[in-house]
PDB file of N, CA and C in Angstrom:
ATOM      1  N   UNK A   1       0.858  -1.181   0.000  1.00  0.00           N
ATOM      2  CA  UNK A   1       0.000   0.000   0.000  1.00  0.00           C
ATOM      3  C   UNK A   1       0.899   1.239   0.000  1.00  0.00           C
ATOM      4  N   UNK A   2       0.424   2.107  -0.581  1.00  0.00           N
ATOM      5  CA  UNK A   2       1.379   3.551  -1.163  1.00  0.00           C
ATOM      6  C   UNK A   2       0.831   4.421  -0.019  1.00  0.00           C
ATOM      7  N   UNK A   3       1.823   5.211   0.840  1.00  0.00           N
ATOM      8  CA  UNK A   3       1.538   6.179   1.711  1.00  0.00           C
ATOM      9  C   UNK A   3       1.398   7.442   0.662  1.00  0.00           C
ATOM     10  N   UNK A   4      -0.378   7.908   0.935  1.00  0.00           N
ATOM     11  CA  UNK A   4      -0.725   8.926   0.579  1.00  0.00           C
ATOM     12  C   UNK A   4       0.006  10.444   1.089  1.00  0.00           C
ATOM     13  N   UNK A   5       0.707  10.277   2.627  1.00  0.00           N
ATOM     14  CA  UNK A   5       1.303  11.420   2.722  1.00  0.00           C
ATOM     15  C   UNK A   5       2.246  11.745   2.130  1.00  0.00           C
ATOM     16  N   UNK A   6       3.315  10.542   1.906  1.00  0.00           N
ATOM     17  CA  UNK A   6       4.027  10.396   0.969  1.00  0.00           C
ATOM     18  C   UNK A   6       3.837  11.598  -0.206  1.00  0.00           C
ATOM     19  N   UNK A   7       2.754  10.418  -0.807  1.00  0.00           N
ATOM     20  CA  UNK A   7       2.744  11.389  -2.172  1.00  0.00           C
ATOM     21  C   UNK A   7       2.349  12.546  -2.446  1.00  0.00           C
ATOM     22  N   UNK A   8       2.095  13.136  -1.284  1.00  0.00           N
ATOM     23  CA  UNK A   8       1.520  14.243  -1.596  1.00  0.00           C
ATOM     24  C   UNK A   8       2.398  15.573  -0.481  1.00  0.00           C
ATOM     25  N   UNK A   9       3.615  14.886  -0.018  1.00  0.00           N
ATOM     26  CA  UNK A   9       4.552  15.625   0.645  1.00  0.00           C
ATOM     27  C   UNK A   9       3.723  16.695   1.689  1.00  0.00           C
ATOM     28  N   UNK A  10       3.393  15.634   2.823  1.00  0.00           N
ATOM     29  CA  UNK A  10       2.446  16.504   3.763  1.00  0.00           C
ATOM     30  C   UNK A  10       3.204  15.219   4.846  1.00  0.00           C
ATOM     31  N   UNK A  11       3.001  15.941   6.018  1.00  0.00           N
ATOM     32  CA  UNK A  11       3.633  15.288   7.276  1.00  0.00           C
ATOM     33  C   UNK A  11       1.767  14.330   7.919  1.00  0.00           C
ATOM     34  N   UNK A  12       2.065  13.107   8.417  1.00  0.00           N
ATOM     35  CA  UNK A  12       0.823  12.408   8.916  1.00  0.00           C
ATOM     36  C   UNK A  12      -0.041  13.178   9.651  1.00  0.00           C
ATOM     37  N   UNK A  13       0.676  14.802  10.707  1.00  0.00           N
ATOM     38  CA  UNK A  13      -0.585  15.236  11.305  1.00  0.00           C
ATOM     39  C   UNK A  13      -1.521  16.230  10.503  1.00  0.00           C
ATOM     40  N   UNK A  14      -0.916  16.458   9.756  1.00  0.00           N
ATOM     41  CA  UNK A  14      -1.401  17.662   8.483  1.00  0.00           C
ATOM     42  C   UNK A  14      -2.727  17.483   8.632  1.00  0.00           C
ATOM     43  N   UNK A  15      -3.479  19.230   8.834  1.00  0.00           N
ATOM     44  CA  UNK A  15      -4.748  19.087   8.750  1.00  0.00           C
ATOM     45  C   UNK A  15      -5.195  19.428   7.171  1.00  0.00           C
ATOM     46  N   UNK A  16      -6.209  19.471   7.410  1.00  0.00           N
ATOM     47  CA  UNK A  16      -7.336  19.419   5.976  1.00  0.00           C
ATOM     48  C   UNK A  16      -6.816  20.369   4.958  1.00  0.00           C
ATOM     49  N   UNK A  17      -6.631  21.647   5.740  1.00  0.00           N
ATOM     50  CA  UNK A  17      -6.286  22.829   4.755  1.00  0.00           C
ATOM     51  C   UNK A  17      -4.771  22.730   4.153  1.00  0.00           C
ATOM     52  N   UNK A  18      -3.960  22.302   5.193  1.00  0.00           N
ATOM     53  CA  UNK A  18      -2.813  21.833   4.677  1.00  0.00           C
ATOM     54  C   UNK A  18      -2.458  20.787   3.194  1.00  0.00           C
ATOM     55  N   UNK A  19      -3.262  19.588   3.413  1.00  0.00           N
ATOM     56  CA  UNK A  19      -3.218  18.867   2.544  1.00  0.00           C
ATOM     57  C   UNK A  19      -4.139  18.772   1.339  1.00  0.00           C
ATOM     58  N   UNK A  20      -4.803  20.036   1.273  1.00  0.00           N
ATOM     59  CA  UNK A  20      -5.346  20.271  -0.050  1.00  0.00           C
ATOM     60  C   UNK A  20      -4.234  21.535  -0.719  1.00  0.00           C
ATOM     61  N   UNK A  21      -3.908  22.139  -0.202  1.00  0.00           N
ATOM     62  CA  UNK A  21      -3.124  22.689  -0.596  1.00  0.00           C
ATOM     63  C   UNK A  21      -2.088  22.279  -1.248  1.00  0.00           C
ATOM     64  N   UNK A  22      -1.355  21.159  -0.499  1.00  0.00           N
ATOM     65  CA  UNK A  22      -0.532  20.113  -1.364  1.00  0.00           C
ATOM     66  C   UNK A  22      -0.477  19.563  -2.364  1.00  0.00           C
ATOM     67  N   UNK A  23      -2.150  19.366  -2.306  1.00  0.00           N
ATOM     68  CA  UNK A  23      -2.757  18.030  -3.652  1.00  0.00           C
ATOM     69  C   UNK A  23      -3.021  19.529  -4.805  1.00  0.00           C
ATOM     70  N   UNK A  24      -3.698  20.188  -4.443  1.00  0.00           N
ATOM     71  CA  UNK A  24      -3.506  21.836  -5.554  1.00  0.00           C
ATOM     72  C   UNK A  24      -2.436  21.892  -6.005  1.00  0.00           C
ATOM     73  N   UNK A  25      -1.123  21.939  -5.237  1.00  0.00           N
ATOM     74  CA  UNK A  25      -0.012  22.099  -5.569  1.00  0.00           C
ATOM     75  C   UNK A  25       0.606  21.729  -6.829  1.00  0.00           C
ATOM     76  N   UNK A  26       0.370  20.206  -6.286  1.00  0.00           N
ATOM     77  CA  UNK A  26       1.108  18.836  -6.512  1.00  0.00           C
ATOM     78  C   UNK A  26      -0.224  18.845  -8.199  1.00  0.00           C
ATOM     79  N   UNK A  27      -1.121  19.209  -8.292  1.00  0.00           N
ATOM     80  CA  UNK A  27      -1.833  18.383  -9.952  1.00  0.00           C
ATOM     81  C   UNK A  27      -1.739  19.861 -10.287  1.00  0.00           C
ATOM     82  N   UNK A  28      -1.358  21.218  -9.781  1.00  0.00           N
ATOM     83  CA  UNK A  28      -0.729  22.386 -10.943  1.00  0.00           C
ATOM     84  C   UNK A  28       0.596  21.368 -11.755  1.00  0.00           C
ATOM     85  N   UNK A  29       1.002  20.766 -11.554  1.00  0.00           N
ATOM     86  CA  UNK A  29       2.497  20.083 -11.652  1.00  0.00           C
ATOM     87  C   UNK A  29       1.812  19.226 -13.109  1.00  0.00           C
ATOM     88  N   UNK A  30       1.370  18.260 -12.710  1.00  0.00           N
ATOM     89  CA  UNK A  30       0.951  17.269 -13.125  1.00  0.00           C
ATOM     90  C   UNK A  30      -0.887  17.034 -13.691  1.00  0.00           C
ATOM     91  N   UNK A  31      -0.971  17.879 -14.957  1.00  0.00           N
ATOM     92  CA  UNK A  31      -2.167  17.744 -16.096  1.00  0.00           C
ATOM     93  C   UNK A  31      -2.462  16.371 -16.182  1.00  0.00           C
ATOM     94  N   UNK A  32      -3.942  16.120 -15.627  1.00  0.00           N
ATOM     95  CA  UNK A  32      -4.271  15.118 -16.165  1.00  0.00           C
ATOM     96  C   UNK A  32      -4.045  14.849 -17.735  1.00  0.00           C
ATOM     97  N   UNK A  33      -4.138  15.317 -18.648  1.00  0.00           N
ATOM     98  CA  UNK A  33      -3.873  15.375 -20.161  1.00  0.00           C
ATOM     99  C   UNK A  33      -2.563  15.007 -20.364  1.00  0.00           C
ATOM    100  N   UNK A  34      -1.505  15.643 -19.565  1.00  0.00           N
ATOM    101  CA  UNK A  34      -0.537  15.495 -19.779  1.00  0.00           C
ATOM    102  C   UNK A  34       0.185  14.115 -18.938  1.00  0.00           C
ATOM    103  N   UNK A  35       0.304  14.272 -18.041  1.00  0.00           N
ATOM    104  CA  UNK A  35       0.606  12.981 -17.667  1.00  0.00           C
ATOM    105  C   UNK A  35      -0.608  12.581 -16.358  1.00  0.00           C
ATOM    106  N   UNK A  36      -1.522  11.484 -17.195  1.00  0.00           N
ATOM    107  CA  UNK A  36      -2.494  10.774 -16.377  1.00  0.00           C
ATOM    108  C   UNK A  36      -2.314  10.344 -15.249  1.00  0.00           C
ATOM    109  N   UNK A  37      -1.301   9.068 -15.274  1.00  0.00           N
ATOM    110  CA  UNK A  37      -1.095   8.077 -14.521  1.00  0.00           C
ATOM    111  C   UNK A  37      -0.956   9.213 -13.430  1.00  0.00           C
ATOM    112  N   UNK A  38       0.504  10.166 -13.139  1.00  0.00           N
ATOM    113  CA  UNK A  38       0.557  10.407 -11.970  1.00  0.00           C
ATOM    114  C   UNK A  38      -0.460  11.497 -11.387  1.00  0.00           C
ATOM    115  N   UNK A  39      -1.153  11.985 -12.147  1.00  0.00           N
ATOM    116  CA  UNK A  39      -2.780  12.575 -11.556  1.00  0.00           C
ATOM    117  C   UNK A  39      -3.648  11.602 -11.091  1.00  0.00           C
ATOM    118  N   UNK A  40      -3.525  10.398 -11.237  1.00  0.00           N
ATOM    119  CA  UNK A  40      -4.634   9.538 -11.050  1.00  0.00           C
ATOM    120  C   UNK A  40      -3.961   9.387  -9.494  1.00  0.00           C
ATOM    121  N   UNK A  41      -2.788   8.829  -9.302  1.00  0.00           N
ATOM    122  CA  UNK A  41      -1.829   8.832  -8.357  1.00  0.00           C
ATOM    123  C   UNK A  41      -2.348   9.998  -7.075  1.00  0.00           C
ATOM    124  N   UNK A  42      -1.956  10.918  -7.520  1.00  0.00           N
ATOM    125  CA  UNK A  42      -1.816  12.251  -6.861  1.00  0.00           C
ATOM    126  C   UNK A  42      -3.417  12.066  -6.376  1.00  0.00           C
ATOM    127  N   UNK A  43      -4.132  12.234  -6.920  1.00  0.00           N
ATOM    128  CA  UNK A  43      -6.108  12.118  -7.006  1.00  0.00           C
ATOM    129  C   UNK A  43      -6.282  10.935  -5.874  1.00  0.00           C
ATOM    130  N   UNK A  44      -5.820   9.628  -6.022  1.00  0.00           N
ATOM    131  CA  UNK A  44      -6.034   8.258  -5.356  1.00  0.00           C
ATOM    132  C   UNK A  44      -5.379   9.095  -3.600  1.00  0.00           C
ATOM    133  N   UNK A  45      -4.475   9.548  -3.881  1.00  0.00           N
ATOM    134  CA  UNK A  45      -4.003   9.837  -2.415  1.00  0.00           C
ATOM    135  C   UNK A  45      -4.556  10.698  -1.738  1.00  0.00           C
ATOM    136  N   UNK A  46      -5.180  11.776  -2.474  1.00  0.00           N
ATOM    137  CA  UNK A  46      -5.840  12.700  -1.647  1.00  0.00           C
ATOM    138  C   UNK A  46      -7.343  12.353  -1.276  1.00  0.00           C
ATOM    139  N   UNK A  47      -8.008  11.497  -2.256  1.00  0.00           N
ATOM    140  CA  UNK A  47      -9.265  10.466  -1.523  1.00  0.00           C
ATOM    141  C   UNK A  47      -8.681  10.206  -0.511  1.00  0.00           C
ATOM    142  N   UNK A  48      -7.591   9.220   0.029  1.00  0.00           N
ATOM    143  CA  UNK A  48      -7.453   8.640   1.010  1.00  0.00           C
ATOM    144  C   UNK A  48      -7.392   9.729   2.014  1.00  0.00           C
ATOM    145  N   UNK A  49      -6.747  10.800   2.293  1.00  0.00           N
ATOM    146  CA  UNK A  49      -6.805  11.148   3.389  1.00  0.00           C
ATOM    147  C   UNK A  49      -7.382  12.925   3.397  1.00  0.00           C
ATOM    148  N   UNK A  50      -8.340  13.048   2.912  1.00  0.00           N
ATOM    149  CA  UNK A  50      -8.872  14.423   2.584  1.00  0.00           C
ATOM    150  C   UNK A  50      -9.797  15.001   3.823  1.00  0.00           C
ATOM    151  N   UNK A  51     -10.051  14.196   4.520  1.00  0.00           N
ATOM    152  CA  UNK A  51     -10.839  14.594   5.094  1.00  0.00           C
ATOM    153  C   UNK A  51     -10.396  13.907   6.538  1.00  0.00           C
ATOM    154  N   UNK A  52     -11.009  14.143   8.094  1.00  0.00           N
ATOM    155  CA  UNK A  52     -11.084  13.357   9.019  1.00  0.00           C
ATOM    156  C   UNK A  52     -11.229  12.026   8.896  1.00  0.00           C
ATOM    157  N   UNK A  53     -12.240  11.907   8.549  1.00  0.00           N
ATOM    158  CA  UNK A  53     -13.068  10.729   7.824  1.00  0.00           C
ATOM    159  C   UNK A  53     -12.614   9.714   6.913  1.00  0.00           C
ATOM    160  N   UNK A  54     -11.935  10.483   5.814  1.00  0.00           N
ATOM    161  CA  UNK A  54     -11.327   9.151   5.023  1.00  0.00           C
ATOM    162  C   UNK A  54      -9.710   9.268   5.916  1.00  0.00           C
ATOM    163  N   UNK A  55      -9.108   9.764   6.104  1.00  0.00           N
ATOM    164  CA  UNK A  55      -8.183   9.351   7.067  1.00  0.00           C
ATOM    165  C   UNK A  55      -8.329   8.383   8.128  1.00  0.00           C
ATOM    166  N   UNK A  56      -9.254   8.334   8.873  1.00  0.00           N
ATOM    167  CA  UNK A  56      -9.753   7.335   9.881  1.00  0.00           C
ATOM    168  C   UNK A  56     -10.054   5.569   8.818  1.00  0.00           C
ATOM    169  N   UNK A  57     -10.486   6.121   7.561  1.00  0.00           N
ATOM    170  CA  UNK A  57     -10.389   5.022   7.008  1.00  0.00           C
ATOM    171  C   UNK A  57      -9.173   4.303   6.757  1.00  0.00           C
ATOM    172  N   UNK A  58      -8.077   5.484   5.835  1.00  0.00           N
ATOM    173  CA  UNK A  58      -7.182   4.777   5.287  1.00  0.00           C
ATOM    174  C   UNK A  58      -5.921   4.423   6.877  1.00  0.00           C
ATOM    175  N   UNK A  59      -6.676   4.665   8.418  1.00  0.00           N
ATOM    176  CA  UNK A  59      -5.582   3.741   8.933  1.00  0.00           C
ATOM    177  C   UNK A  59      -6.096   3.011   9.524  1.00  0.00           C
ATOM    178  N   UNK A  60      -7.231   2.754   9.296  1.00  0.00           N
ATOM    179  CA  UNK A  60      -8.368   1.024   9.808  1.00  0.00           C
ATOM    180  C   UNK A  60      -7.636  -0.230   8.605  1.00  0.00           C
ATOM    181  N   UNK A  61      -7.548   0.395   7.803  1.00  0.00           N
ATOM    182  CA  UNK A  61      -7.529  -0.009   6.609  1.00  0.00           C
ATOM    183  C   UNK A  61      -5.562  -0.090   5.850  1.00  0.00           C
ATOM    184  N   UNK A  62      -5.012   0.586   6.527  1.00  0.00           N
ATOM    185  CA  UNK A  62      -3.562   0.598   5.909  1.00  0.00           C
ATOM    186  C   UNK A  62      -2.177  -0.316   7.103  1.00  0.00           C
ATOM    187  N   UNK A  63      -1.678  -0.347   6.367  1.00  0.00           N
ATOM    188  CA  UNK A  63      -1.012  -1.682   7.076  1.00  0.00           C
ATOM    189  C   UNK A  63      -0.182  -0.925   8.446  1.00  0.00           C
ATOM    190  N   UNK A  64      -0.079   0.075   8.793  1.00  0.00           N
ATOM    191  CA  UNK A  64       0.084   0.531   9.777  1.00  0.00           C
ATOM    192  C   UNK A  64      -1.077   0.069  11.172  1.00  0.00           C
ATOM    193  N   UNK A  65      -2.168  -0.394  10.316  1.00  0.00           N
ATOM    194  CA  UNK A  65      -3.438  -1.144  11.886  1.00  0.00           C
ATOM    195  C   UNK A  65      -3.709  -2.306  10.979  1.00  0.00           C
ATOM    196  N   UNK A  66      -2.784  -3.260  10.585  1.00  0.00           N
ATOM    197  CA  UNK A  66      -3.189  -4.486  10.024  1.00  0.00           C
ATOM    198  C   UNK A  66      -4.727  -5.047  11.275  1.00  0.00           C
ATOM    199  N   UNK A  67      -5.758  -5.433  10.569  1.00  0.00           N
ATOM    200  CA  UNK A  67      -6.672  -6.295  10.471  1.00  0.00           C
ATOM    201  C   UNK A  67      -7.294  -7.463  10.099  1.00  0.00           C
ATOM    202  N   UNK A  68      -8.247  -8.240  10.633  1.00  0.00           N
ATOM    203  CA  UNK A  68      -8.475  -9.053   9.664  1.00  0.00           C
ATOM    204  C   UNK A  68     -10.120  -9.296   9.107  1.00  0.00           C
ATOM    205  N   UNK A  69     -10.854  -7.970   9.837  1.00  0.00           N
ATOM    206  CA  UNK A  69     -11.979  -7.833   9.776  1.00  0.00           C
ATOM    207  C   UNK A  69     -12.132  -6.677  10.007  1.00  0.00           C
ATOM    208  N   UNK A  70     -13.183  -5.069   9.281  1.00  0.00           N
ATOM    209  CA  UNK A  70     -13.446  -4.133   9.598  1.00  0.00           C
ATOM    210  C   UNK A  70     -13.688  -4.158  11.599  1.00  0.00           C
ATOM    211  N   UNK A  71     -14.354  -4.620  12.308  1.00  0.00           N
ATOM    212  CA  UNK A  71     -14.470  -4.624  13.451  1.00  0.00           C
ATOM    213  C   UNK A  71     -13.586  -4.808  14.222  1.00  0.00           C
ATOM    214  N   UNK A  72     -12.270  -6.046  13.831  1.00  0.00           N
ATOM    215  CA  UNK A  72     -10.807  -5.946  14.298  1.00  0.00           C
ATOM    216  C   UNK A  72     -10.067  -4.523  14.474  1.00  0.00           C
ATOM    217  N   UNK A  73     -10.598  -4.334  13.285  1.00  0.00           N
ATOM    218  CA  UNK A  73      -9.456  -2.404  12.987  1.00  0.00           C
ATOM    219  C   UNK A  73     -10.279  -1.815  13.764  1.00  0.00           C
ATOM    220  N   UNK A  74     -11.413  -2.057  13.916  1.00  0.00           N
ATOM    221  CA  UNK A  74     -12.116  -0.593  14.841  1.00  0.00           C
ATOM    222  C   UNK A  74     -11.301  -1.006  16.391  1.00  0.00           C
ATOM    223  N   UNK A  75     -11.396  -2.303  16.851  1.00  0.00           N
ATOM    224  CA  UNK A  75     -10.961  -2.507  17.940  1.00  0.00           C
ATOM    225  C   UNK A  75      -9.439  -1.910  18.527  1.00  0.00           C
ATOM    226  N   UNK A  76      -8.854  -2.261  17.344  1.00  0.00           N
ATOM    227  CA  UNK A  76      -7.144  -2.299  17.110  1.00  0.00           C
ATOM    228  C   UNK A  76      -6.821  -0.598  17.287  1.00  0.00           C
ATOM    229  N   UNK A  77      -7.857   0.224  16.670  1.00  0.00           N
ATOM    230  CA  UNK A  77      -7.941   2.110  16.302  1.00  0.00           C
ATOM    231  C   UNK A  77      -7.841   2.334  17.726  1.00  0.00           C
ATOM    232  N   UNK A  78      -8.156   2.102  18.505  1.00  0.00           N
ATOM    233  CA  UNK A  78      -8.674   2.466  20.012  1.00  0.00           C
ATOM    234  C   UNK A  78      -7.806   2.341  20.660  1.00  0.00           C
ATOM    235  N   UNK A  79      -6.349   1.020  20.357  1.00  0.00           N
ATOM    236  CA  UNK A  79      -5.392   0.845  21.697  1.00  0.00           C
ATOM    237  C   UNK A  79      -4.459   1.150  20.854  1.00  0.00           C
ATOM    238  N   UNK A  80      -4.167   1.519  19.088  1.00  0.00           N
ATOM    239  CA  UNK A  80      -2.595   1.355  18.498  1.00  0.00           C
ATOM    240  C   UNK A  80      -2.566   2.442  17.864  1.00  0.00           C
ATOM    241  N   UNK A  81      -3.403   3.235  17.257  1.00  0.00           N
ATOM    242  CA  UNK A  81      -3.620   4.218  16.234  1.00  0.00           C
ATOM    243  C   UNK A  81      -4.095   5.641  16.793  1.00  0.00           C
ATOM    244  N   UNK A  82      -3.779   6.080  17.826  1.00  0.00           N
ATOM    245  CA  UNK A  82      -4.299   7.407  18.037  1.00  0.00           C
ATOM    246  C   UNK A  82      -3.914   8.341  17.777  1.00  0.00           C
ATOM    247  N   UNK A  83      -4.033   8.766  16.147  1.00  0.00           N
ATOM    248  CA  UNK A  83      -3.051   9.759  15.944  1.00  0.00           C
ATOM    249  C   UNK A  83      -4.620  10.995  15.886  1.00  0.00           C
ATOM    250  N   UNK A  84      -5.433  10.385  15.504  1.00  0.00           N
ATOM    251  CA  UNK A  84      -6.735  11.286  15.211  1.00  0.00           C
ATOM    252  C   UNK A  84      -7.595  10.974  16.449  1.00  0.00           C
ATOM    253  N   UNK A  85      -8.926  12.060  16.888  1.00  0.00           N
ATOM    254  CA  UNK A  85      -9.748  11.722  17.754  1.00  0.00           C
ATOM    255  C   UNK A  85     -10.814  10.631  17.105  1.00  0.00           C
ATOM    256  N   UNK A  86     -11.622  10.333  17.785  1.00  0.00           N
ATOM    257  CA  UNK A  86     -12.186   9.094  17.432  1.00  0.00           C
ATOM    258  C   UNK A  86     -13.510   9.829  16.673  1.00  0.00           C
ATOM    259  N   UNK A  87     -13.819   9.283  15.717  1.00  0.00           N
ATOM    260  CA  UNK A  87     -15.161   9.468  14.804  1.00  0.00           C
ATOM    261  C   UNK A  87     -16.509   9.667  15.666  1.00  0.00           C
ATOM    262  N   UNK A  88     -16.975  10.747  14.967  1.00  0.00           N
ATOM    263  CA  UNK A  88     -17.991  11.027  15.690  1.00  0.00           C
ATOM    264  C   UNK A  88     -19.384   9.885  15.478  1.00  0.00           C
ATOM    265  N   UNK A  89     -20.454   9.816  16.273  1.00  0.00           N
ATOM    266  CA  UNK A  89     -21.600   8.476  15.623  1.00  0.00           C
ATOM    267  C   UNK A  89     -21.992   8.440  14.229  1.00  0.00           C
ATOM    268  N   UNK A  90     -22.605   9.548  14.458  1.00  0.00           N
ATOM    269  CA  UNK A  90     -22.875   9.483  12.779  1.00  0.00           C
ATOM    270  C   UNK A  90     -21.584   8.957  11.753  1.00  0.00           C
ATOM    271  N   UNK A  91     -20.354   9.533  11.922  1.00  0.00           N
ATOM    272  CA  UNK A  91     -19.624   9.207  11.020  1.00  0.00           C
ATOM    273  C   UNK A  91     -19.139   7.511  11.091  1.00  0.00           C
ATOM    274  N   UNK A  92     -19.283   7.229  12.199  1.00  0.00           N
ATOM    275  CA  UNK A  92     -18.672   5.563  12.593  1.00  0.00           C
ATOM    276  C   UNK A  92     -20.333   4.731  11.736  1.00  0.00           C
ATOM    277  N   UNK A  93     -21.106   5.197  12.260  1.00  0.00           N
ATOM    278  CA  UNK A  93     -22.451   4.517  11.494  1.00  0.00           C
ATOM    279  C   UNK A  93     -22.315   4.604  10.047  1.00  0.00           C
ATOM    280  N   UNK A  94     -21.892   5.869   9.621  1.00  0.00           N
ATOM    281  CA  UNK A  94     -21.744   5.705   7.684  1.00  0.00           C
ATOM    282  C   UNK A  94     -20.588   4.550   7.182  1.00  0.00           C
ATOM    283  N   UNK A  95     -19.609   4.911   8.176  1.00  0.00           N
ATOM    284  CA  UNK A  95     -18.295   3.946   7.368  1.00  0.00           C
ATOM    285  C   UNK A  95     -18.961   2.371   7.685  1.00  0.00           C
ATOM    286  N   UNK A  96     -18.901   2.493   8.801  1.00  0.00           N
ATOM    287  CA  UNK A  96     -19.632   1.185   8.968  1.00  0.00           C
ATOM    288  C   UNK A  96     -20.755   0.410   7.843  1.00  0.00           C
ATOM    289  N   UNK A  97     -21.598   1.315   7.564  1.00  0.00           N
ATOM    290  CA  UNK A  97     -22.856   1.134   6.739  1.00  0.00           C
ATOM    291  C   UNK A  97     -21.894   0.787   5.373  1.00  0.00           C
ATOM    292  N   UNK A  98     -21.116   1.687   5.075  1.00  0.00           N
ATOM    293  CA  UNK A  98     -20.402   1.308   3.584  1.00  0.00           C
ATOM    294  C   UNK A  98     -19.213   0.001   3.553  1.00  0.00           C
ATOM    295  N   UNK A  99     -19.092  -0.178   5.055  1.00  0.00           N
ATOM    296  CA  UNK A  99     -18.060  -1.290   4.586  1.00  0.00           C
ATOM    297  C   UNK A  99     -19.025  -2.706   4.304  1.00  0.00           C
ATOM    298  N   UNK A 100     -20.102  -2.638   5.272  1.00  0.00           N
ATOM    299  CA  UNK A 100     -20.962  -3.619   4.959  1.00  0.00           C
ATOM    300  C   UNK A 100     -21.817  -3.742   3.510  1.00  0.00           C
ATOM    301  N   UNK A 101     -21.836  -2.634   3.225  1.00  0.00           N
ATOM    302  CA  UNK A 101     -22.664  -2.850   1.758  1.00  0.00           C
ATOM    303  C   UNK A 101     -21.697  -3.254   0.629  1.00  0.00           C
ATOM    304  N   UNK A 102     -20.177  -2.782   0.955  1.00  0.00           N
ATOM    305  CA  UNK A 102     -18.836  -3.195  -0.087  1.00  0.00           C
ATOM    306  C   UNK A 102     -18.618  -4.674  -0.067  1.00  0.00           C
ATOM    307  N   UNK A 103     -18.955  -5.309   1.209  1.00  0.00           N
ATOM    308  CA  UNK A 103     -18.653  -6.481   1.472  1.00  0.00           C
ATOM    309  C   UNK A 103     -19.639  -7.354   0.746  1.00  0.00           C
ATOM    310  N   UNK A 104     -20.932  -6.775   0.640  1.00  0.00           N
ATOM    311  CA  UNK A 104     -22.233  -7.549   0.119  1.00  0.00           C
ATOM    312  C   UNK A 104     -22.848  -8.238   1.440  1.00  0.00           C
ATOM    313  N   UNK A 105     -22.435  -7.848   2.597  1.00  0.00           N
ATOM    314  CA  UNK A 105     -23.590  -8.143   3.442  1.00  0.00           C
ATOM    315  C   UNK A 105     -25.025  -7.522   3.669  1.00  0.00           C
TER     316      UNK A 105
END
């Protein structure tokens, strides 16, 4: 798995405004037209961590909180991963809701 901070030259606590700024930065550089692949790149990384929210995903989910079940990583978020505060209900009920519908349960 490709560290999105990585690619987008932002440090792991970087807030929101920070790391759009980066990803602005970073695809002035790089035209989709002109060179795809690494816009698609640049694009894939800033999904992952654009928000509170998909950040909380991509470290349930990134091998930094290896799992072996969405409910493992939620467990695992709580004693190994506190780099963020914990998701608010509503937001733990949506991810939740989408990992189960991805899964086909």
């Amino acid at each position: 798995m490709t560290n999105p901070y990585h690619i987008l030259g932002v440090a792991a606590d970087a807030d929101d405004q920070t790391i759009r700024q980066a990803y602005l930065k970073a695809v002035k550089e790089y035209s989709p037209d002109s060179q795809p692949k690494r816009f698609q790149i640049l694009s894939d990384a800033y999904a992952q961590i654009k928000d509170q929210t998909s950040r909380h995903r991509h470290i349930l989910f990134s091998q930094e909180c290896p799992a072996d079940s969405p409910l493992d990583a939620l467990i695992r978020f709580g004693s190994h991963c506190r780099q963020f505060e914990p998701l608010p209900l509503d937001a733990m009920k949506e991810f939740l809701t989408t990992v189960a519908r991805e899964s086909g349960k």
